[in-house]
Structure formats: structure tokens, C-alpha cells
C-alpha atoms as a PDB file:
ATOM      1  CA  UNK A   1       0.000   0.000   0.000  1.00  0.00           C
ATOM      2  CA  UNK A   2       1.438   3.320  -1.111  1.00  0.00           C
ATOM      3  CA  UNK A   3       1.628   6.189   1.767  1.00  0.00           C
ATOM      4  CA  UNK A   4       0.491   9.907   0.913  1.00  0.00           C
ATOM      5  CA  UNK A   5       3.229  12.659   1.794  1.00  0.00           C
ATOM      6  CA  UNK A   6       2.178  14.781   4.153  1.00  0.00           C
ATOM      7  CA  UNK A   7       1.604  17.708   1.795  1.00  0.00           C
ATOM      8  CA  UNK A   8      -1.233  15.675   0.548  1.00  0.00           C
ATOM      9  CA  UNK A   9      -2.238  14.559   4.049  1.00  0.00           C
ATOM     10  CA  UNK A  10      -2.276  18.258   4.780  1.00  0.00           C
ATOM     11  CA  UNK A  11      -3.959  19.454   2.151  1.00  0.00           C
ATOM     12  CA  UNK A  12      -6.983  17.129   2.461  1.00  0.00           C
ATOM     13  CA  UNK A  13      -6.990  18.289   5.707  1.00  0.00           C
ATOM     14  CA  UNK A  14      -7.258  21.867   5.144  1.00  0.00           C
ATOM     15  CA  UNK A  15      -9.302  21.384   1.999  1.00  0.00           C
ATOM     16  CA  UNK A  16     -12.237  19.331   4.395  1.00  0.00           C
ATOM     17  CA  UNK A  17     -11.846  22.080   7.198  1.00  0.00           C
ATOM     18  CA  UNK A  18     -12.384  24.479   4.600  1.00  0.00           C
ATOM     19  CA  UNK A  19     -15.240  22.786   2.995  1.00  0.00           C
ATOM     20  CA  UNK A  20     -16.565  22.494   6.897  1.00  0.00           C
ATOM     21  CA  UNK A  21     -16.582  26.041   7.571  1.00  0.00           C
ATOM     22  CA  UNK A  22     -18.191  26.670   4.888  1.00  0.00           C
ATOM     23  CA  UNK A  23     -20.991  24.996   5.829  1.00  0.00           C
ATOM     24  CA  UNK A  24     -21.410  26.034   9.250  1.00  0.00           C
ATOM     25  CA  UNK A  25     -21.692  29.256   7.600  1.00  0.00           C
ATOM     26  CA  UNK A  26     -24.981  28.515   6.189  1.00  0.00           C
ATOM     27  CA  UNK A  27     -26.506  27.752   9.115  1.00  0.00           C
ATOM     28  CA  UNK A  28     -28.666  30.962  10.707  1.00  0.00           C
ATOM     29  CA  UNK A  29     -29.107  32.567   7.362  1.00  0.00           C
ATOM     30  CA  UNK A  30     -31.872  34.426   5.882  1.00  0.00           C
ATOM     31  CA  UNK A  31     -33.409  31.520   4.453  1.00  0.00           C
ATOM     32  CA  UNK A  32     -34.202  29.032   7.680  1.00  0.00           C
ATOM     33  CA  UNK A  33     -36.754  26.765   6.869  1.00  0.00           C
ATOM     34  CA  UNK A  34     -38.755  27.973  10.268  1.00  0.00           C
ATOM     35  CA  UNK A  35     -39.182  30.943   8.832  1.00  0.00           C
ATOM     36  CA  UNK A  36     -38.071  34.439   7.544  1.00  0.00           C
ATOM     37  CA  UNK A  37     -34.955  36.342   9.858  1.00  0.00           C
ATOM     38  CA  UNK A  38     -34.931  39.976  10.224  1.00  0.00           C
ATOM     39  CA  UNK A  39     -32.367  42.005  11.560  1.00  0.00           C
ATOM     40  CA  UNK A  40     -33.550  43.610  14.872  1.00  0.00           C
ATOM     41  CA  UNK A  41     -32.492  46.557  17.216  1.00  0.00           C
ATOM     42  CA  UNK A  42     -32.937  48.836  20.246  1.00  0.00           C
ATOM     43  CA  UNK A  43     -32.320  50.206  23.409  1.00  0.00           C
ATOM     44  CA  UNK A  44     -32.048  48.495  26.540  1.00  0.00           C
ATOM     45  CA  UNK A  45     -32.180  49.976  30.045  1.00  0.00           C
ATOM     46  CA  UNK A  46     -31.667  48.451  33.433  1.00  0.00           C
ATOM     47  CA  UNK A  47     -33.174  50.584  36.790  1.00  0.00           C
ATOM     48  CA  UNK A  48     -33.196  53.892  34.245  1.00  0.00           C
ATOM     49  CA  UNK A  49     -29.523  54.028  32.665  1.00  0.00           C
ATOM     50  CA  UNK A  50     -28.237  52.019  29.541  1.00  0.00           C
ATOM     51  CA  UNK A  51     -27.455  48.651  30.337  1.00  0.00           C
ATOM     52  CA  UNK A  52     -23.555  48.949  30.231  1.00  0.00           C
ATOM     53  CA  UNK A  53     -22.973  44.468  29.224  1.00  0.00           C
ATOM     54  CA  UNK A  54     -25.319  42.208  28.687  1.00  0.00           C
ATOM     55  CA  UNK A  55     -26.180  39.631  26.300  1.00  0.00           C
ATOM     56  CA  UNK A  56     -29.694  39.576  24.540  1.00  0.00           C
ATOM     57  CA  UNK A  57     -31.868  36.042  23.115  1.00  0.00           C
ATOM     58  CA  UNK A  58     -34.648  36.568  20.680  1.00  0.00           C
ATOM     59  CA  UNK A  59     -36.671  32.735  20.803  1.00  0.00           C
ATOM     60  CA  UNK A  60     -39.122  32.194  18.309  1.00  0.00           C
ATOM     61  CA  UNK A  61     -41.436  29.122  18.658  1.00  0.00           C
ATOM     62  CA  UNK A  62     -42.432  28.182  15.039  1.00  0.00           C
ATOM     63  CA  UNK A  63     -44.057  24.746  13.956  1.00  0.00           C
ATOM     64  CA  UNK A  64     -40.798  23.552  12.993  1.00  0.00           C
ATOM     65  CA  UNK A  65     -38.752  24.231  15.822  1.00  0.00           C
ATOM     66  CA  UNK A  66     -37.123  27.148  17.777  1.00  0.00           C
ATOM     67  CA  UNK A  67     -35.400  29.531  16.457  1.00  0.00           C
ATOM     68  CA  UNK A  68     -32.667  31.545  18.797  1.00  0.00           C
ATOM     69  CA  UNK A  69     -31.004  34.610  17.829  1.00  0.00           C
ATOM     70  CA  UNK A  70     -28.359  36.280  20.062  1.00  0.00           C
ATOM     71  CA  UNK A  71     -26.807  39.797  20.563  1.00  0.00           C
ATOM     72  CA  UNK A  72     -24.538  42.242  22.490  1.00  0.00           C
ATOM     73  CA  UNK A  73     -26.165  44.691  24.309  1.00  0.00           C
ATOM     74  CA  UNK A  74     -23.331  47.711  24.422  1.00  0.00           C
ATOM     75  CA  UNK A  75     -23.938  50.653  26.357  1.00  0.00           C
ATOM     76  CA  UNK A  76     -28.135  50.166  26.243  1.00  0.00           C
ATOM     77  CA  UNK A  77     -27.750  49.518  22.540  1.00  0.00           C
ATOM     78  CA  UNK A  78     -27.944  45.943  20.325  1.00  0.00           C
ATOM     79  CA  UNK A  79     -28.114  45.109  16.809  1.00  0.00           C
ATOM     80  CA  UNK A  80     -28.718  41.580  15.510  1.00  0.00           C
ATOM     81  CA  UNK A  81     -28.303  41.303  11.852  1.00  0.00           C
ATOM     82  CA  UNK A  82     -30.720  40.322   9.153  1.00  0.00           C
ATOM     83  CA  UNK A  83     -28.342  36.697   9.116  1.00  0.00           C
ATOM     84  CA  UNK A  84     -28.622  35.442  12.681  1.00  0.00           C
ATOM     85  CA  UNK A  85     -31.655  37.617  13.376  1.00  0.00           C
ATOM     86  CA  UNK A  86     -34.926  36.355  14.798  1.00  0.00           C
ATOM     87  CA  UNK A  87     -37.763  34.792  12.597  1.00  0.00           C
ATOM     88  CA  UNK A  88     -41.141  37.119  11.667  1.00  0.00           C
ATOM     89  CA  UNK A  89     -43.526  36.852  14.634  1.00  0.00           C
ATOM     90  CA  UNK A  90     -44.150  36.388  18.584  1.00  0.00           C
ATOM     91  CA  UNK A  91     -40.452  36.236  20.332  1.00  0.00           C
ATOM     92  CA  UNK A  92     -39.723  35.907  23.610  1.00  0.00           C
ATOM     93  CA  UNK A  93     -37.047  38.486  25.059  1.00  0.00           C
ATOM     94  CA  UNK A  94     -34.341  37.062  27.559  1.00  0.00           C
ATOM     95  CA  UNK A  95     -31.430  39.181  29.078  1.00  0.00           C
ATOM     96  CA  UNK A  96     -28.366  38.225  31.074  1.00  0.00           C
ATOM     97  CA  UNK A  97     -25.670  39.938  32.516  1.00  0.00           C
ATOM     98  CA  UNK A  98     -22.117  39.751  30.929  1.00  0.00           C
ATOM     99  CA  UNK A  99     -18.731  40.794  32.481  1.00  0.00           C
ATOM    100  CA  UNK A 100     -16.137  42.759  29.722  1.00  0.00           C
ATOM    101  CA  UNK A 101     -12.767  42.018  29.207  1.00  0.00           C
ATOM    102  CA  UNK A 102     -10.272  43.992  31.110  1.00  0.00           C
ATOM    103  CA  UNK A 103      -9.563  45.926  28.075  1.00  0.00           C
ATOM    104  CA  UNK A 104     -13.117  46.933  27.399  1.00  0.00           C
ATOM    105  CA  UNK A 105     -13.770  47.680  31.058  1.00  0.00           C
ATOM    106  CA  UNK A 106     -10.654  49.869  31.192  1.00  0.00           C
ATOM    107  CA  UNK A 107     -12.559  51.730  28.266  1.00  0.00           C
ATOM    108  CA  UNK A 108     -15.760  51.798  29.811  1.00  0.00           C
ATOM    109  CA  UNK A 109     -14.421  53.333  33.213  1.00  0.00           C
ATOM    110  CA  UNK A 110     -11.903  56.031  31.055  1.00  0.00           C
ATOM    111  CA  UNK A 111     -15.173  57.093  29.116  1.00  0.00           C
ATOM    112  CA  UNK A 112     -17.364  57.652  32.153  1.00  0.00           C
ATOM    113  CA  UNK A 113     -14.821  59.544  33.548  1.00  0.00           C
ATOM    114  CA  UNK A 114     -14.227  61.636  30.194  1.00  0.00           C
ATOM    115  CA  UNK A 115     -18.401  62.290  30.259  1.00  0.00           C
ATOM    116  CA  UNK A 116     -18.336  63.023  34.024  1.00  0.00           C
ATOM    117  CA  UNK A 117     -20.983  60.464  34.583  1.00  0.00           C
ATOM    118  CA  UNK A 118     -20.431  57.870  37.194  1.00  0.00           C
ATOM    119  CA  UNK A 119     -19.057  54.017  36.294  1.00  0.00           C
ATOM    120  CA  UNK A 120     -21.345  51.633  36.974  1.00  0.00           C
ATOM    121  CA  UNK A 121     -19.066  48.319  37.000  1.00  0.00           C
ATOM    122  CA  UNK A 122     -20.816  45.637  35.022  1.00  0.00           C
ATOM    123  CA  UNK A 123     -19.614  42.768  37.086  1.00  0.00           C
ATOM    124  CA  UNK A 124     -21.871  44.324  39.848  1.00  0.00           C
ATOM    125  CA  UNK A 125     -25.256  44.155  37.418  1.00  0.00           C
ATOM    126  CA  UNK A 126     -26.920  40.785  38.720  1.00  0.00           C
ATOM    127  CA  UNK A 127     -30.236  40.825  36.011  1.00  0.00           C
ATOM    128  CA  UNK A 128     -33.061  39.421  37.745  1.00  0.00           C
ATOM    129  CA  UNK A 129     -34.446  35.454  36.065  1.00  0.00           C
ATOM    130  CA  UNK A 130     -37.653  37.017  36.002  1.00  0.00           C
ATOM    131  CA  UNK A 131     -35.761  38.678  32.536  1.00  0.00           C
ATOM    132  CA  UNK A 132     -33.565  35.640  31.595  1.00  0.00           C
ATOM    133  CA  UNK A 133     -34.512  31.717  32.385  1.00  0.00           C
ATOM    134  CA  UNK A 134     -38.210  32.857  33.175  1.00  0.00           C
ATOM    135  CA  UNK A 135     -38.473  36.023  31.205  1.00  0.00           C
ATOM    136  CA  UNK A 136     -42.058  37.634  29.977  1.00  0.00           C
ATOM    137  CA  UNK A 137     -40.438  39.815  27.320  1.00  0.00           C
ATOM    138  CA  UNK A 138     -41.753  39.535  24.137  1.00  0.00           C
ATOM    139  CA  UNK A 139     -41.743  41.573  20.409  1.00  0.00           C
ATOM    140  CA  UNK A 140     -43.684  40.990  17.622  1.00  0.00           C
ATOM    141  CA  UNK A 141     -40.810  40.696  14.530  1.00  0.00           C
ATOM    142  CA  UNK A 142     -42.830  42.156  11.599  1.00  0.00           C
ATOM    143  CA  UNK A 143     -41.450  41.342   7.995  1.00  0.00           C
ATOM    144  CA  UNK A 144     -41.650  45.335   6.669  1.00  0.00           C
ATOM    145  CA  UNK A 145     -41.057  46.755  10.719  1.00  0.00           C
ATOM    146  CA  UNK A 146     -38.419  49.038  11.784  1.00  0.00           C
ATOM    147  CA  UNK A 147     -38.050  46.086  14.234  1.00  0.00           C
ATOM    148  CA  UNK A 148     -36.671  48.370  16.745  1.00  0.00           C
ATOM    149  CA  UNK A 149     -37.428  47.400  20.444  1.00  0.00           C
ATOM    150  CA  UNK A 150     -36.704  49.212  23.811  1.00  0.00           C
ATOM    151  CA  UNK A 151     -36.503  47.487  26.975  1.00  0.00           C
ATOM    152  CA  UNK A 152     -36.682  48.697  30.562  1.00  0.00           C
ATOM    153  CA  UNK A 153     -35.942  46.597  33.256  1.00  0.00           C
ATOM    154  CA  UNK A 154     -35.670  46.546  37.029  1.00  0.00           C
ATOM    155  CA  UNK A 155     -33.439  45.439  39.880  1.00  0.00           C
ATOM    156  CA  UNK A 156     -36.166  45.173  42.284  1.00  0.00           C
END
């Protein structure tokens, strides 16, 4: 039996990775079988003030399964794209708290200080479940909407 080099090995290798990726990158596009994705964006506040970190789930129920879609909420705002986005209809809204790197904290802290507002450390925001694991947020994704959707949530 002859043995392959390992140039060809390698490039096999790379070649099926390649191919791979590829298709992972179809999954989540505009055209998901459960339905139509829009993009969708907005505004998200927590006790009154921007939500400095957090991480945002648009989940669709459709008959043929549930569609996810996931964000960063930055400074209050989000923006999930058209690809990824959340199917036309009923979603339900969950939020959770997310802790920056050090390098984006550093950031955050230098640009409170630089707008003379106070820094709210994000490590400190503990989001309630009653907005995560057993959230009642909900927007209705329209196909021809602005599909822009503000949030305000509280602490207590």
C-alpha cells in the first residue's frame, strides 16, 4: 500500500476544514426553513440608565422548531443582523448579565470619567431570572417593521 506525503495529508486536511466552515456558515441565514430572519435593534435599560454588558436572546417558537437569535447589548444599545436575526412573529425576550474584558472595562471606566458620569461596574449588574430563564419579554418581529425594540428593566 502506497503512503500519501504529508503535503497531501495536509492538504486534504485543510481542503475538508475548509469545505466544513463553509458549511457552518450557512446555518442561521436568511433563508431558515422555520421561517423568515430579520435584523432587529434597540435600546435596553436596566433601573433607568443604559445597560452597560449584557447579552440579549430573541426565541421564536415556530411549527418547525425554535429559532434563537443572540446579541450584544453595548452601552443600552444591540443590533442583531438580518443573518442570525430572529424569525417574523411572537419572540420571547431574555437578558443576562455579561462581564467585559479587562480591556473593554478599562474603556468603559476612562469614558465615564471623560463624560463626568459615574461608572457603573458591570460585574456588579446581577439581572433578575424574572428577565432571563423565566423572562415575559416579548416583540412581535414584523417582515416590513423598523423592528426596533426598547426594553426597561428593574433590579427590584
Amino acid at each position: 500500500m502506497k503512503q500519501l506525503s504529508p503535503t497531501v495529508n495536509f492538504r486534504q486536511g485543510f481542503l475538508l476544514a475548509v469545505l466544513l466552515l463553509s458549511c457552518l456558515g450557512c446555518i442561521g441565514t436568511k433563508d431558515d426553513p422555520r421561517g423568515e430572519r430579520v435584523g432587529v435593534s434597540g435600546l435596553f435599560y436596566y433601573d433607568g440608565d443604559p445597560i452597560t454588558s449584557a447579552r440579549i436572546l430573541f426565541i421564536s417558537k415556530t411549527p418547525h422548531g425554535t429559532v434563537k437569535s443572540a446579541g450584544i447589548v453595548h452601552e443600552g444599545i444591540y443590533q442583531i443582523p438580518e443573518v442570525g436575526g430572529p424569525v417574523i412573529g411572537q419572540a420571547r425576550v431574555e437578558i443576562y448579565s455579561t462581564n467585559p474584558e479587562m480591556e473593554e472595562f478599562i474603556e468603559m471606566q476612562a469614558e465615564a470619567k471623560k463624560q463626568g458620569k459615574p461608572f457603573k461596574d458591570p460585574s456588579s449588574v446581577i439581572i433578575p431570572a424574572a428577565y432571563n430563564k423565566n423572562s415575559n419579554l416579548t416583540a412581535t418581529v414584523t417582515k416590513d417593521g423598523k423592528n426596533m425594540f426598547q426594553f426597561k428593566i428593574e433590579s427590584k
